[in-house]
C-alpha atoms as a PDB file:
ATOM      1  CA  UNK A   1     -13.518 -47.379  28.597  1.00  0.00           C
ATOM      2  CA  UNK A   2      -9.989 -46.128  29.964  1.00  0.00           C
ATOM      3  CA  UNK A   3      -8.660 -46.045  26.582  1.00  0.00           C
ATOM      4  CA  UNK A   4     -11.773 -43.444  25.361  1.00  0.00           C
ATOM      5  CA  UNK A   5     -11.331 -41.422  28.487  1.00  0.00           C
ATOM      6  CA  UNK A   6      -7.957 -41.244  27.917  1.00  0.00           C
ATOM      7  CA  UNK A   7      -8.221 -40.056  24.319  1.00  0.00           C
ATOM      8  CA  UNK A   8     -10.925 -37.851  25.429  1.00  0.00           C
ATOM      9  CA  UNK A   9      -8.439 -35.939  28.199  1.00  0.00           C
ATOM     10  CA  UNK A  10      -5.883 -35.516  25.342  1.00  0.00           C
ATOM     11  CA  UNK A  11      -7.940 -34.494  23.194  1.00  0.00           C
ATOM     12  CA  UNK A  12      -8.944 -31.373  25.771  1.00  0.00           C
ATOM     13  CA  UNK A  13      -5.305 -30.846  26.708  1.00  0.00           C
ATOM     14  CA  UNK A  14      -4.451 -30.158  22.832  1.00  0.00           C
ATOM     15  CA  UNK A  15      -7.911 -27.953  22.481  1.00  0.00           C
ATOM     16  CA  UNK A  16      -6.803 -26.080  25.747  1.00  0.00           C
ATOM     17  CA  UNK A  17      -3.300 -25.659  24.622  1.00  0.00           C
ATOM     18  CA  UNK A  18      -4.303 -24.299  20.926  1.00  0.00           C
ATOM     19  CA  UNK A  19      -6.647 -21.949  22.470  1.00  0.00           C
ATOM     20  CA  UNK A  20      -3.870 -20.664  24.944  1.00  0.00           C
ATOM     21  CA  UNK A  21      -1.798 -20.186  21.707  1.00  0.00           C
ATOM     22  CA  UNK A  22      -4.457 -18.402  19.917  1.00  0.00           C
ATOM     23  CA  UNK A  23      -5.440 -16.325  22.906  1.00  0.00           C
ATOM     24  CA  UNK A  24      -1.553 -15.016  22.835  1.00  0.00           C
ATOM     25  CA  UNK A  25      -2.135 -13.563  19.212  1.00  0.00           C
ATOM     26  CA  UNK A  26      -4.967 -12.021  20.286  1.00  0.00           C
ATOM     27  CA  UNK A  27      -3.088  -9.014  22.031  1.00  0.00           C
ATOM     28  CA  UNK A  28      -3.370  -5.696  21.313  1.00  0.00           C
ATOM     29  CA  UNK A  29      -1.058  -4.553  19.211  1.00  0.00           C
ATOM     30  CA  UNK A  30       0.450  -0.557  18.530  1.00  0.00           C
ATOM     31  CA  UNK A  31       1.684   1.281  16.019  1.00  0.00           C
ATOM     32  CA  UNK A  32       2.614   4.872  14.870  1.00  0.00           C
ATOM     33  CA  UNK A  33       0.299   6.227  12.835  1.00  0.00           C
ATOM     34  CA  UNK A  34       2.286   7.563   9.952  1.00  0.00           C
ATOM     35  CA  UNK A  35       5.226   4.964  10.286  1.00  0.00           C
ATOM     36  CA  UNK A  36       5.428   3.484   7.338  1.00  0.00           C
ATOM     37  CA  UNK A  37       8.789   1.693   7.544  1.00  0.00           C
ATOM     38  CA  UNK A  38       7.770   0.410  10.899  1.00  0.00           C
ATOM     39  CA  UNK A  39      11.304   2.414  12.568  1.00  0.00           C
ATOM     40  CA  UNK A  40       8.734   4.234  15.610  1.00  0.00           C
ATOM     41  CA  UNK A  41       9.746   7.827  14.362  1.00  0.00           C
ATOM     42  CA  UNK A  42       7.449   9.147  11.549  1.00  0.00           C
ATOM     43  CA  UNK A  43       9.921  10.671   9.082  1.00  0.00           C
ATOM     44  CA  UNK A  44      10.670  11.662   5.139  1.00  0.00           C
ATOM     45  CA  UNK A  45      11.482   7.998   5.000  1.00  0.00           C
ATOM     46  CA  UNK A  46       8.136   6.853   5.418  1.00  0.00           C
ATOM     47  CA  UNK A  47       7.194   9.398   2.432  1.00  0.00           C
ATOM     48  CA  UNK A  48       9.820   7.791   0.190  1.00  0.00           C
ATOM     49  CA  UNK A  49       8.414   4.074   1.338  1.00  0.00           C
ATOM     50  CA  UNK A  50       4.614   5.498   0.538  1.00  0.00           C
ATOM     51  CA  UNK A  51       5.884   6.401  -2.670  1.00  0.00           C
ATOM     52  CA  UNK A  52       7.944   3.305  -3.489  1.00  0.00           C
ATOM     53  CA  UNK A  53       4.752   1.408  -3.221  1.00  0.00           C
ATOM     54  CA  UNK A  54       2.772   3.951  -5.345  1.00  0.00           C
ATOM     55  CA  UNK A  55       5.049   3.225  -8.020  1.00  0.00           C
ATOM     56  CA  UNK A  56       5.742  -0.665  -7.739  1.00  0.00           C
ATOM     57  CA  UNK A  57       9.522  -0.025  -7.005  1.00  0.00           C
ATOM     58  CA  UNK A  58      11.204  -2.841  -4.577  1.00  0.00           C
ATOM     59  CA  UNK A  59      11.343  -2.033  -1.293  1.00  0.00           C
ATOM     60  CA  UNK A  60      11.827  -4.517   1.521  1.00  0.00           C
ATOM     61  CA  UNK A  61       8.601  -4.056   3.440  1.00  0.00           C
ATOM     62  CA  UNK A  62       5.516  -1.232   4.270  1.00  0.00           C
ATOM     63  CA  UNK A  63       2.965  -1.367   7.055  1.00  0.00           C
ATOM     64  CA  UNK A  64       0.444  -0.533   5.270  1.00  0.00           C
ATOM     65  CA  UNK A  65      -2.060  -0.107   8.269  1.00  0.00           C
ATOM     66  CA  UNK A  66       0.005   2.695   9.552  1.00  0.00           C
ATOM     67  CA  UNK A  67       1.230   4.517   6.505  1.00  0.00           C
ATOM     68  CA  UNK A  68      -2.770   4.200   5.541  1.00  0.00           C
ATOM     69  CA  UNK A  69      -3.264   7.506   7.155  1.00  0.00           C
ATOM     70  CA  UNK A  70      -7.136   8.843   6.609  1.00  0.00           C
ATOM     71  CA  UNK A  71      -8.018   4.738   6.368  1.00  0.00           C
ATOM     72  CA  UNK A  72      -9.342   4.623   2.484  1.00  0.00           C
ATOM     73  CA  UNK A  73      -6.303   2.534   1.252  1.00  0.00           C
ATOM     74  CA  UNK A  74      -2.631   3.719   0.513  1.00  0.00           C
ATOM     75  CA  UNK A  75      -2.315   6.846  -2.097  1.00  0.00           C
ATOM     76  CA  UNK A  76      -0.731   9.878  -2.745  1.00  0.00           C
ATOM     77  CA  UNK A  77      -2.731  11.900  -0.156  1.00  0.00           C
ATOM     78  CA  UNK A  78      -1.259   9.543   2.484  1.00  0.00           C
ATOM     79  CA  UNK A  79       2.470  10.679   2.017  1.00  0.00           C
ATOM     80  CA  UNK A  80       1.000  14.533   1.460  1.00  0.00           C
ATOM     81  CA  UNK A  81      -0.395  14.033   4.937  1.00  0.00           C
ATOM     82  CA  UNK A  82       2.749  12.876   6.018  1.00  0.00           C
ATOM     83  CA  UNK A  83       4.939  15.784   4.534  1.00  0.00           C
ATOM     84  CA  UNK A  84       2.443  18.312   6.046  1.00  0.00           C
ATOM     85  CA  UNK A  85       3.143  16.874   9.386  1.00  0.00           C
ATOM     86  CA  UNK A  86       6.909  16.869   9.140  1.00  0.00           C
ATOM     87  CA  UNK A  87       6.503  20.266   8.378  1.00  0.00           C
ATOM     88  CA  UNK A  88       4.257  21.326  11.242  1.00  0.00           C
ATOM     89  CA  UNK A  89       1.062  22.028   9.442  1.00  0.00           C
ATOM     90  CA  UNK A  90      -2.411  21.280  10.764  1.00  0.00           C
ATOM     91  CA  UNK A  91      -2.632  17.092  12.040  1.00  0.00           C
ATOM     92  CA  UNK A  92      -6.801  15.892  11.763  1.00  0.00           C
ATOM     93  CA  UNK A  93      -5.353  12.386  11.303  1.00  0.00           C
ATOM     94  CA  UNK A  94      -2.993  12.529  14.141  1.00  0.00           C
ATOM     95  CA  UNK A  95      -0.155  11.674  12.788  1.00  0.00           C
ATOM     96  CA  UNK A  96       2.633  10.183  15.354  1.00  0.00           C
ATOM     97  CA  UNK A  97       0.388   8.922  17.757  1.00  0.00           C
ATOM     98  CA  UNK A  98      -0.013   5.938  18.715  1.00  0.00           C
ATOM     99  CA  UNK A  99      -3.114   3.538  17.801  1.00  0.00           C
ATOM    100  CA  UNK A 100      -4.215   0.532  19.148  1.00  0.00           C
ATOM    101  CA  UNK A 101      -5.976  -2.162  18.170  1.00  0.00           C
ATOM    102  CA  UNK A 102      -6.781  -5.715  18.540  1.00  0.00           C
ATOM    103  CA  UNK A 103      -5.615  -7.625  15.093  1.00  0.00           C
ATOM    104  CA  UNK A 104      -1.712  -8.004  14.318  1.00  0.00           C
ATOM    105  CA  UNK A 105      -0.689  -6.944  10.889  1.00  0.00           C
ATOM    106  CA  UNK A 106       2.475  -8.352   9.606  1.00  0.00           C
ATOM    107  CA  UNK A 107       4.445  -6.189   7.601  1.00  0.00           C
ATOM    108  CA  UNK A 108       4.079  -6.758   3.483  1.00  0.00           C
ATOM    109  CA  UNK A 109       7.749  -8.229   2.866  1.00  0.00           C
ATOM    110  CA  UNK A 110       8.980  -7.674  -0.919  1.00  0.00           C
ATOM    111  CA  UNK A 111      11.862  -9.909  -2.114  1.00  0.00           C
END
């Protein structure tokens, strides 16, 4: 009977221990709408990552979720967006703000 309640208190710890670790992942995690290149300025670089993708030319990574500006997957209209804020026009997506929100996105990394 030790030997089972033993097992039985490890077997909690562990369970305790991976939700602790899963709990951490869980954050809330930021970005800059419009940063594309992940850098935290939204710039003509994040246009000429945009477009690398768009073409299938290397590149070393994209975060998609934030160069994904009106949310119906990564085009052309994305890095048009993105021009027409560097150049002051009218922002509906608000572009360089910062969003929040509560699943992590690692970055696409091209070799």
């Amino acid at each position: 009977m030790k030997k089972t309640g033993m097992i039985i208190s490890l077997l909690l710890a562990v369970i305790m221990l991976f939700t602790t670790a899963i709990g951490a992942f869980s954050a809330v995690i930021t970005y800059i709408r419009g940063d594309a290149d992940g850098d935290g300025d939204v710039s003509s670089i994040d246009v000429a990552v945009i477009l690398r993708k768009l073409n299938d030319m290397p590149l070393p990574y994209i975060y998609v979720r934030a160069a994904d500006i009106n949310g119906d997957g990564l085009d052309i209209t994305d890095a048009t967006y993105i021009q027409r804020y560097l150049v002051e026009m009218p922002n509906p997506y608000h572009i360089g703000t910062t969003v929040k929100f509560d699943e992590y996105e690692l970055p696409i990394v091209y070799k």
